[in-house]
Protein backbone atom coordinates (compact mmCIF):
# COMPACT_ATOMS: atom_id res chain seq x y z
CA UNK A 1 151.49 86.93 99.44
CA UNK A 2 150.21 85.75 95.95
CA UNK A 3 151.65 82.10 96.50
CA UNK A 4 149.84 82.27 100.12
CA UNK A 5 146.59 83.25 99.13
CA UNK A 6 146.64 80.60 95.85
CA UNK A 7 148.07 78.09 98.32
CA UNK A 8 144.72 78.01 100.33
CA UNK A 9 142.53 76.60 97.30
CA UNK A 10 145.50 74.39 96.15
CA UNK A 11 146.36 76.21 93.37
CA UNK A 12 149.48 76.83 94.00
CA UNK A 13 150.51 72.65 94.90
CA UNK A 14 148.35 72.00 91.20
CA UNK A 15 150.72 74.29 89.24
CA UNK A 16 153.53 73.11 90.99
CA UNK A 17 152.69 69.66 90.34
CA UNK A 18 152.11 70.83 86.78
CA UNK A 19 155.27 72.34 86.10
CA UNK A 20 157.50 70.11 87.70
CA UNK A 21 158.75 72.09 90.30
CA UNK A 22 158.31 69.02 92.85
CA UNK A 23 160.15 66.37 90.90
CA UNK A 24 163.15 65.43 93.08
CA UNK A 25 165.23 64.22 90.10
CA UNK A 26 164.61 65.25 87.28
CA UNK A 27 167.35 63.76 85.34
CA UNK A 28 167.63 59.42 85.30
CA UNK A 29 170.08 57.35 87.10
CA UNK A 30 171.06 56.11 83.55
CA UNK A 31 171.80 60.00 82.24
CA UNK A 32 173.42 60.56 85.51
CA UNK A 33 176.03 58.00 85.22
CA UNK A 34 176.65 58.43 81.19
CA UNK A 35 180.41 59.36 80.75
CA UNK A 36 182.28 60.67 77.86
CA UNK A 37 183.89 57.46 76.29
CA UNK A 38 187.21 59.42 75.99
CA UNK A 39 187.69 58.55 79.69
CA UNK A 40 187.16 54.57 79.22
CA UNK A 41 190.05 52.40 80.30
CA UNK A 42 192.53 51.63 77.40
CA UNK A 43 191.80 54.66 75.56
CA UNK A 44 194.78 56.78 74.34
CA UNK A 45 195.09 60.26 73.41
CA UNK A 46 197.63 61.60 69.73
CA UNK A 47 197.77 64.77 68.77
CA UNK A 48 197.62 65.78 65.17
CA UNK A 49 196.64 68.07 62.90
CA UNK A 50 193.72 68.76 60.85
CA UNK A 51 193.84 67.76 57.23
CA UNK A 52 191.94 70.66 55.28
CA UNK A 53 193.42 73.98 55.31
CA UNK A 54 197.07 74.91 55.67
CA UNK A 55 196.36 76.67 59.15
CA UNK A 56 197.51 73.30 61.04
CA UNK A 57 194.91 73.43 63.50
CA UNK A 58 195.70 71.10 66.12
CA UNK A 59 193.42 68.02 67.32
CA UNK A 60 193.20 65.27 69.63
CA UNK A 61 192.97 61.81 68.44
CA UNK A 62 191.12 59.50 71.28
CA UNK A 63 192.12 55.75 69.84
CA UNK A 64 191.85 52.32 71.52
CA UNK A 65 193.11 49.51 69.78
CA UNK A 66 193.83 50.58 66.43
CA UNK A 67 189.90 52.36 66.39
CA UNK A 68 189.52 56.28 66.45
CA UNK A 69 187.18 57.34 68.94
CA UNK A 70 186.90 60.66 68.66
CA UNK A 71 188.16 63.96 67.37
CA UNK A 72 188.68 66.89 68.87
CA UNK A 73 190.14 70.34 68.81
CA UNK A 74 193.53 70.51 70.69
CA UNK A 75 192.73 73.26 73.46
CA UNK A 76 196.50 73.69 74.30
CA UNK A 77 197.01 74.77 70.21
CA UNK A 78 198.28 78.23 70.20
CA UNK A 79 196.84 78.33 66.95
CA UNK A 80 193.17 77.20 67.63
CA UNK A 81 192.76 77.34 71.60
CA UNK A 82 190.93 73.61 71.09
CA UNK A 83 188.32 75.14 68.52
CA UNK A 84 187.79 73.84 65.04
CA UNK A 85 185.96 75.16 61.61
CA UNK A 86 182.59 73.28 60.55
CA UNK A 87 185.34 70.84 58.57
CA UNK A 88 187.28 70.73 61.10
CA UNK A 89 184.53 69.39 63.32
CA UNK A 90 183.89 66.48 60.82
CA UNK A 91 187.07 64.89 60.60
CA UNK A 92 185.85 62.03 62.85
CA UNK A 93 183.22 61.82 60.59
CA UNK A 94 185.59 61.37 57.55
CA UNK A 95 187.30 58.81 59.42
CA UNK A 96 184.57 56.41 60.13
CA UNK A 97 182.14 56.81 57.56
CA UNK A 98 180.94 53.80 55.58
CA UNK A 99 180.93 55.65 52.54
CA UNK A 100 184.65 56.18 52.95
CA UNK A 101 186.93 54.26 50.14
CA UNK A 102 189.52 51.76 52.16
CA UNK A 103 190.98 50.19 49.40
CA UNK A 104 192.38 51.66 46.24
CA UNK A 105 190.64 51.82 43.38
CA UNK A 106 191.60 51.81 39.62
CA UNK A 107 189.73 52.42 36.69
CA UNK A 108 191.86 51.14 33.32
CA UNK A 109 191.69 53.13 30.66
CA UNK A 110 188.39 53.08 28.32
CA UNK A 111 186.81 50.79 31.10
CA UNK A 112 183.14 52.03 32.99
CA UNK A 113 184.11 49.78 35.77
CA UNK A 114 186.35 50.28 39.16
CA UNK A 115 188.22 47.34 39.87
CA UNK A 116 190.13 47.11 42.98
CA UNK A 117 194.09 46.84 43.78
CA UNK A 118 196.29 45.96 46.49
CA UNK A 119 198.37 48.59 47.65
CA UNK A 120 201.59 47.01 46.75
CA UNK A 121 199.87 46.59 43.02
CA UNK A 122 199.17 50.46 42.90
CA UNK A 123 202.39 51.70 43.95
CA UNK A 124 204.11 49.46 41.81
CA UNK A 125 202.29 50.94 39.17
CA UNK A 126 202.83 54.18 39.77
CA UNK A 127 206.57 53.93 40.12
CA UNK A 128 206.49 52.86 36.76
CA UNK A 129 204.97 55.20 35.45
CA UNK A 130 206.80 57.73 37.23
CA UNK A 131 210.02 55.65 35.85
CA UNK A 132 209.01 55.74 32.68
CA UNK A 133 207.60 59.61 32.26
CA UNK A 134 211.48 60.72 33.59
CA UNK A 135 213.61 58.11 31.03
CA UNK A 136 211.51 59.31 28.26
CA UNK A 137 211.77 63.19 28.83
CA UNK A 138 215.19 63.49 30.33
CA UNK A 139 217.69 66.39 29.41
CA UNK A 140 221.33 65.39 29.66
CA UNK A 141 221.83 69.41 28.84
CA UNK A 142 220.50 72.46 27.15
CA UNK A 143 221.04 73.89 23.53
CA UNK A 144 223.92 75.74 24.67
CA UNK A 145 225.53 72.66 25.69
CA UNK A 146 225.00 73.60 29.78
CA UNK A 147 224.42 70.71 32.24
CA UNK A 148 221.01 69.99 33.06
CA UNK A 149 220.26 66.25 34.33
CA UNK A 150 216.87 66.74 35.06
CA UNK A 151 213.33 66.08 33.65
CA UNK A 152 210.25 68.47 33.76
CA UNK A 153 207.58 66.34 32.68
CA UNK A 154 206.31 66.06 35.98
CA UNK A 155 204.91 68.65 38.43
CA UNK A 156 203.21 68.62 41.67
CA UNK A 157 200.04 71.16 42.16
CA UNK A 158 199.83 72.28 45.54
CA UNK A 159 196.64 73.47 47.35
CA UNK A 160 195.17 75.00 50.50
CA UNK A 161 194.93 71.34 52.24
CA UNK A 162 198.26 70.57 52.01
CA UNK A 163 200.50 71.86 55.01
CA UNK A 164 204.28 72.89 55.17
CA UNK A 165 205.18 69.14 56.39
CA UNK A 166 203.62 67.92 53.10
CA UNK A 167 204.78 70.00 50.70
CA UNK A 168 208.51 69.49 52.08
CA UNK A 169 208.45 65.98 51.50
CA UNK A 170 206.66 66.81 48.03
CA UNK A 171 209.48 68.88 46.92
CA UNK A 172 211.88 66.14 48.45
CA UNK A 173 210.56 63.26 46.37
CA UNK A 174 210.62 65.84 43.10
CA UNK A 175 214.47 66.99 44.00
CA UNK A 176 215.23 63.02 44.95
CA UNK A 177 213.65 61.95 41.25
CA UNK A 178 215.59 64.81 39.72
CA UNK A 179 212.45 66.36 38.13
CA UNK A 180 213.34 69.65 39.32
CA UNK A 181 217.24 70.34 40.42
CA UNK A 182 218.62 73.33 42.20
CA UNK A 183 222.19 74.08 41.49
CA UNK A 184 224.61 76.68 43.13
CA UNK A 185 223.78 79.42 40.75
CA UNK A 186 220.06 79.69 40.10
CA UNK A 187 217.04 77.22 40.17
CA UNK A 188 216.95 75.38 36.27
């Protein structure tokens, strides 16, 4: 009755026209046709798993040509159902961000300055080191005269962003290098 009555001064068409109740289409052509660029040609889909914590939360890498796309959570995860913490959430942006170091960077000692290395440089470097650290502390055997061949000058410190596949091949590499060896009877 109330739209009625206001309808006979026009009051009713004015708010109407005010409110946007008589706008066919509200949203663009443009908007309307805007699709998720997951779903353009050439684009792949990985799944992986999130880098922080040790849950393993599973994602979905959307790549074409060598770029990431976009992340997101892996809805058929058992673990996460396709949800993902706030860090979780910002993996992509972790990925891609300008600020991110690509290259490696080395700082001698006493020096202020970063210089850059090649890759090949660094790990060559490294395995020296690494090389050098196990000659130099290396026990043939204990006081007692029992069998050792190992070295313990070199640890690894585990934390909450490293998962189970990670630390295995941690504790490979160590076992491989002979920094810590397991024996039959009890670890040494």
């Amino acid at each position: 009755m109330f739209l009625k009555v206001t309808d006979a001064d026009g009051l009713w068409s004015k708010i109407k026209n005010h409110v946007g109740v008589k706008v066919e289409h509200p949203v663009s052509p443009a908007t309307r046709d805007l699709r998720a660029r997951i779903n353009d040609p050439g684009v792949k889909k990985s799944v992986s798993v999130c880098p922080y914590c040790a849950v393993g939360c599973s994602t979905l890498v959307y790549h074409r040509e060598g770029r990431i796309i976009d992340i997101e959570g892996n809805p058929d995860s058992p673990i996460n159902a396709g949800t993902l913490c706030p860090k979780g959430s910002a993996i992509y942006g972790m990925v891609v961000s300008p600020q991110r170091w690509a290259k490696v960077k080395y700082r001698r000692p006493y020096s202020e300055d970063w210089e850059e290395l090649s890759l090949e440089e660094a790990m060559d470097m490294i395995a020296q080191r690494v090389k050098k650290t196990r000659d130099e502390n290396w026990e043939d055997e204990n006081e007692e005269g029992k069998k050792l061949s190992r070295s313990m000058a070199v640890a690894s410190v585990g934390g909450a962003t490293i998962d189970n596949e990670e630390n295995y091949l941690i504790t490979k590499l160590l076992h491989s290098l002979q920094f810590v060896r397991i024996t039959n009877q009890a670890r040494i």
